[in-house]
N, C-alpha and C. Protein backbone atom coordinates (compact mmCIF):
# COMPACT_ATOMS: atom_id res chain seq x y z
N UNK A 1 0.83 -1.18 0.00
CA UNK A 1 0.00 0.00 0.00
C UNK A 1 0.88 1.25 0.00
N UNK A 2 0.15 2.03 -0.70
CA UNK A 2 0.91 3.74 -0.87
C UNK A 2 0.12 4.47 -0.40
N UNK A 3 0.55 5.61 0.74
CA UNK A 3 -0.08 6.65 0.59
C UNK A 3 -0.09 7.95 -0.01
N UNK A 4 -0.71 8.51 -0.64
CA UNK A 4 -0.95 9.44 -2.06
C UNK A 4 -1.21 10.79 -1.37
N UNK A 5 -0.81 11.98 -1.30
CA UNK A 5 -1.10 13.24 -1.37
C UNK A 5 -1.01 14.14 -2.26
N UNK A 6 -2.29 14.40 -3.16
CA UNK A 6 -2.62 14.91 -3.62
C UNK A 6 -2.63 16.32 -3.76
N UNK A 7 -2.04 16.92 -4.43
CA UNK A 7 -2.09 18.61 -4.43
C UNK A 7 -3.65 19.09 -4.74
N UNK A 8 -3.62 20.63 -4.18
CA UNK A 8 -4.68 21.48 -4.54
C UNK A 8 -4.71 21.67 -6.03
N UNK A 9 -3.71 21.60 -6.77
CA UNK A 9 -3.90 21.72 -8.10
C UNK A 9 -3.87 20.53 -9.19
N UNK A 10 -4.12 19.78 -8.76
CA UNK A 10 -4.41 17.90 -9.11
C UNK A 10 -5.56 18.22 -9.11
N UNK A 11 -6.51 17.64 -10.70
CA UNK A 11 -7.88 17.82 -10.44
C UNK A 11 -8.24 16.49 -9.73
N UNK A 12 -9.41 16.55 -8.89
CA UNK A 12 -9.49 15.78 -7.79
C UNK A 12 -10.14 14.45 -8.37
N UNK A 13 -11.05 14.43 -9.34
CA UNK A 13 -10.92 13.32 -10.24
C UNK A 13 -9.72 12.01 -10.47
N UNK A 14 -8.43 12.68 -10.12
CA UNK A 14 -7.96 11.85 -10.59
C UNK A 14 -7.74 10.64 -9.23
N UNK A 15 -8.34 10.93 -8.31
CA UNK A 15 -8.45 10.17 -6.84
C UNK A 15 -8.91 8.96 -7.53
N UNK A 16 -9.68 8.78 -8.04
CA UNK A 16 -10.33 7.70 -8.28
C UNK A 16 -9.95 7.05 -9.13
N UNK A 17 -8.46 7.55 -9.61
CA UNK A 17 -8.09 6.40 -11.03
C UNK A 17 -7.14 5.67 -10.11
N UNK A 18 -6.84 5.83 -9.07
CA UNK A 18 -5.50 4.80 -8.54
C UNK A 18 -6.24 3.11 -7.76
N UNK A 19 -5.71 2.59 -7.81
CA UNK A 19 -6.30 1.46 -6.93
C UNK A 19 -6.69 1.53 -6.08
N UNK A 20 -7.59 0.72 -5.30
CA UNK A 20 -7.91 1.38 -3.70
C UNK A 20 -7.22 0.74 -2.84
N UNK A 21 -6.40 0.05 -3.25
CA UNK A 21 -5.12 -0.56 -2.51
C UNK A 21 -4.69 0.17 -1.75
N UNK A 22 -4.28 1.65 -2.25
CA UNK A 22 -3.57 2.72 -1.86
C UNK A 22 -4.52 3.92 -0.83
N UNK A 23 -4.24 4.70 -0.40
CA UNK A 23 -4.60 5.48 0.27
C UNK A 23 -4.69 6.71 -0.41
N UNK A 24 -5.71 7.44 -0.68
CA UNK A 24 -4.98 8.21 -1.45
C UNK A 24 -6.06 9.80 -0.87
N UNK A 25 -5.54 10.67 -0.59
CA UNK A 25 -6.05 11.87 0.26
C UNK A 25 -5.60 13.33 -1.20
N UNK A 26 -6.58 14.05 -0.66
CA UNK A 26 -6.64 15.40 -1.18
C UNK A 26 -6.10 16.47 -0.26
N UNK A 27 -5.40 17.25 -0.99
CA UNK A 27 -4.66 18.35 0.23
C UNK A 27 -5.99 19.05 0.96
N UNK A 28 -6.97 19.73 0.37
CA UNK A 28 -8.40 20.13 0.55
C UNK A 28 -9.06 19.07 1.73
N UNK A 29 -9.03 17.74 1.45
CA UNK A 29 -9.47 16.89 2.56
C UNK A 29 -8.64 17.14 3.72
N UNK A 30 -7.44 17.69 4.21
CA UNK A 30 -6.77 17.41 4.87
C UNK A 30 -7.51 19.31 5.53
N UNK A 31 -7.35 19.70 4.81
CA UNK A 31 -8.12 21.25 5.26
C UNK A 31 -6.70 21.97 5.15
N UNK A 32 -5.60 21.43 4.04
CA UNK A 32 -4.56 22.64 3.45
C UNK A 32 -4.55 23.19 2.48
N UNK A 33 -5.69 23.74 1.83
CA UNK A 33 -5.25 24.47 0.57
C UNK A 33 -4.76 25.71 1.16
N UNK A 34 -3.81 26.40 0.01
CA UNK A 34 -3.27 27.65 0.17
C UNK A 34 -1.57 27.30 1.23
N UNK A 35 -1.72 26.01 1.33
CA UNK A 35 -0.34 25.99 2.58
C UNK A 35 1.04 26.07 0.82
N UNK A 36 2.28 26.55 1.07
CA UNK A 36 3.07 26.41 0.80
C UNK A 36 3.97 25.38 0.59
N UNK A 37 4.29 25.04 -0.61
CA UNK A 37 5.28 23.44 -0.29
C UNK A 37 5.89 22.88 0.55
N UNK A 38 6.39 24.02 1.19
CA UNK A 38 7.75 23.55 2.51
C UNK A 38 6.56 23.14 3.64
N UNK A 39 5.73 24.36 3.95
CA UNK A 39 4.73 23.96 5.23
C UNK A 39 3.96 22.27 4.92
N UNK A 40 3.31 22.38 3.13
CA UNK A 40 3.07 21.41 3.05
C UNK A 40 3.49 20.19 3.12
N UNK A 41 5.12 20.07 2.99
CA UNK A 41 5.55 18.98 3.07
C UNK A 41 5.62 18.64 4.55
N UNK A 42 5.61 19.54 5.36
CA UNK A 42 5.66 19.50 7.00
C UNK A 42 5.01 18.80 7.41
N UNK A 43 3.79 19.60 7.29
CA UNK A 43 2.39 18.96 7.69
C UNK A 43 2.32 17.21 7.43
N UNK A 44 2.83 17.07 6.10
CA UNK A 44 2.49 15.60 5.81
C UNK A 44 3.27 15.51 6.51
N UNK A 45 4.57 15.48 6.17
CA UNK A 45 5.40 14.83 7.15
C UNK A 45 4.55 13.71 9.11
N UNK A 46 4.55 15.24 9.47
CA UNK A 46 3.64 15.30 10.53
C UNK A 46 2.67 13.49 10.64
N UNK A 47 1.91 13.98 9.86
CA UNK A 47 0.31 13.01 9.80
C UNK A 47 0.91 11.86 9.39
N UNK A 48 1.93 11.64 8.63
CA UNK A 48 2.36 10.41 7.80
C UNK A 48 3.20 9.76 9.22
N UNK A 49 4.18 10.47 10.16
CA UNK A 49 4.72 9.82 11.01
C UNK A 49 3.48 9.78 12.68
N UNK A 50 2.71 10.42 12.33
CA UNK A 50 1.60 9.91 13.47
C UNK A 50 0.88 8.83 13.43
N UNK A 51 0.84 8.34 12.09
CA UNK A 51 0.03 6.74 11.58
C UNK A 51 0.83 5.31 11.99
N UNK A 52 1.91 5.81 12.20
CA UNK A 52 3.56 4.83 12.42
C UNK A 52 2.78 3.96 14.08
């Protein structure tokens, strides 16, 4: 399994072409649009090592 984060500028459509094997989240689901790459990569960071 993969987990997928999806940018705000990924049309969100494309959620549904990956397997559902995978995990796959929208930056918008997460409630980050407008965050910056660096913050954004933080944040995941963050959530991805809280699932551990």
């Amino acid at each position: 399994m993969m987990r997928i984060l999806l940018d705000e500028n990924v049309d969100r459509w494309l959620k549904s072409t990956f397997d559902p094997i995978h995990d796959v989240v929208t930056v918008r689901e997460y409630g980050w649009s407008g965050k910056k790459n660096g913050e954004l990569l933080s944040l995941a960071e963050i959530e991805l090592l809280a699932l551990l």
